[in-house]
Protein backbone atom coordinates (compact mmCIF):
# COMPACT_ATOMS: atom_id res chain seq x y z
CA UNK A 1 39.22 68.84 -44.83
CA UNK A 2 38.68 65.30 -43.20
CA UNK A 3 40.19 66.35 -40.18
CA UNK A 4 38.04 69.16 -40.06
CA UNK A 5 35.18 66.68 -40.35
CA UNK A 6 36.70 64.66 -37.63
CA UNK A 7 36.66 67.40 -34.89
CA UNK A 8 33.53 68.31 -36.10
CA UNK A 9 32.12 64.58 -35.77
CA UNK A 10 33.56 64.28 -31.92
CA UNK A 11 31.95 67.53 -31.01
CA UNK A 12 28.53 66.28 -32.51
CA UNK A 13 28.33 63.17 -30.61
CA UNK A 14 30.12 64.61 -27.04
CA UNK A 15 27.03 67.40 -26.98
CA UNK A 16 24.26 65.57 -29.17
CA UNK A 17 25.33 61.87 -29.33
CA UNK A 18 23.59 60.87 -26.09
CA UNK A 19 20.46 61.92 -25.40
CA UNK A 20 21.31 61.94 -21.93
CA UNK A 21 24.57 64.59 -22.57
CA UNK A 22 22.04 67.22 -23.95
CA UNK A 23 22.03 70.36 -22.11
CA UNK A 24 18.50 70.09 -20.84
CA UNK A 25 18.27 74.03 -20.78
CA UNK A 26 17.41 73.29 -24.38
CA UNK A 27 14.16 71.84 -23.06
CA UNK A 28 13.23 74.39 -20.77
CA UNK A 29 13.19 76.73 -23.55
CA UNK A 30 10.18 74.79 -24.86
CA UNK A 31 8.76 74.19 -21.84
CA UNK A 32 8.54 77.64 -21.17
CA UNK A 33 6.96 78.65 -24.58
CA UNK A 34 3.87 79.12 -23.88
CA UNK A 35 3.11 77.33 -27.47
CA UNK A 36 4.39 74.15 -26.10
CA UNK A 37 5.01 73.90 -21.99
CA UNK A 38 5.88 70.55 -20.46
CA UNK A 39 3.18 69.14 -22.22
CA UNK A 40 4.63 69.19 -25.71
CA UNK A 41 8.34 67.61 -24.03
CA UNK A 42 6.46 64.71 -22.58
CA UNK A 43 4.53 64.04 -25.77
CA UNK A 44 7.92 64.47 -28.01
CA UNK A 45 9.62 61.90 -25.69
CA UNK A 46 6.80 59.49 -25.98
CA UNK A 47 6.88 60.26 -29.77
CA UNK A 48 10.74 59.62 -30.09
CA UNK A 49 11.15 56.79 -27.91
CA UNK A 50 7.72 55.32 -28.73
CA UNK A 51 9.92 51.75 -28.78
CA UNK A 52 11.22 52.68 -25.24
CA UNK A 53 8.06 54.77 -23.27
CA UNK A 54 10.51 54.25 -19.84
CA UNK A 55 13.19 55.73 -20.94
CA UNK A 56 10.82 58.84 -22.41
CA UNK A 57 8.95 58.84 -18.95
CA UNK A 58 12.47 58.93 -17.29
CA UNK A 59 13.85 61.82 -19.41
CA UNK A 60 10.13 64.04 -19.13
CA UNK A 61 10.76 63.35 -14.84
CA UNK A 62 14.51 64.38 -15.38
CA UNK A 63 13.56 67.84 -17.51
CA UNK A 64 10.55 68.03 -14.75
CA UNK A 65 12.80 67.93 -11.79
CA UNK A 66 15.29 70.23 -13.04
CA UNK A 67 13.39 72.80 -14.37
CA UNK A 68 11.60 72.87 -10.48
CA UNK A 69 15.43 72.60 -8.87
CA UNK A 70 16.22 75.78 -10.93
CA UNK A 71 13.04 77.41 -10.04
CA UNK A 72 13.77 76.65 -6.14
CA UNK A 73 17.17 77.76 -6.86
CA UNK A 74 16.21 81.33 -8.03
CA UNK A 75 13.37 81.57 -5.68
CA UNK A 76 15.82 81.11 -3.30
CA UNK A 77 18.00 83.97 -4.29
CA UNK A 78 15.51 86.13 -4.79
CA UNK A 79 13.87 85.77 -0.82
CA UNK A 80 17.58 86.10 0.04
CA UNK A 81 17.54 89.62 -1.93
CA UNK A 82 14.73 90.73 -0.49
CA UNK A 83 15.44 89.66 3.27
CA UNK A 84 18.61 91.39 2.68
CA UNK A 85 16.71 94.98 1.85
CA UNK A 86 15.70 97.26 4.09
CA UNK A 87 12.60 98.69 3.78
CA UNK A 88 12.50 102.62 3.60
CA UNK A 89 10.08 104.77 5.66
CA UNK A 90 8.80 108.18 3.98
């Protein structure tokens, strides 16, 4: 059983030890709630790292600049889609 709790332990703390190894796709779920939006991840980072507000500003620009990298990402698949299609004449 301990060894159980010992894989278990280094799979915790290599996906949720460090803030900054946290899949930040986790965040864009809430920031695309529209309950919460960015609005509620900048205040919980300011709430949880009220000792540290840089590091909180830091990760809110991080989440901020790769949720508009994915967005330019897919926006840029999707023009590429549509160049790509002919347009059909009735």
């Amino acid at each position: 059983m301990a060894d159980v709790g010992i894989d278990m332990k280094v799979k915790y703390d290599k996906y949720w030890g460090k803030i900054e190894n946290i899949n930040q796709l986790l965040y864009f779920g809430v920031v695309l709630d529209p309950r919460y939006k960015l609005r509620y991840v900048d205040w919980s980072f300011n709430d949880m790292y009220v000792y540290d507000l840089v590091f909180a500003k830091n990760l809110s620009e991080s989440v901020k600049s790769n949720l508009f990298k994915m967005y330019d990402f897919y926006k840029q698949i999707h023009n590429q889609h549509r160049v790509g299609r002919t347009s059909v004449v009735l």
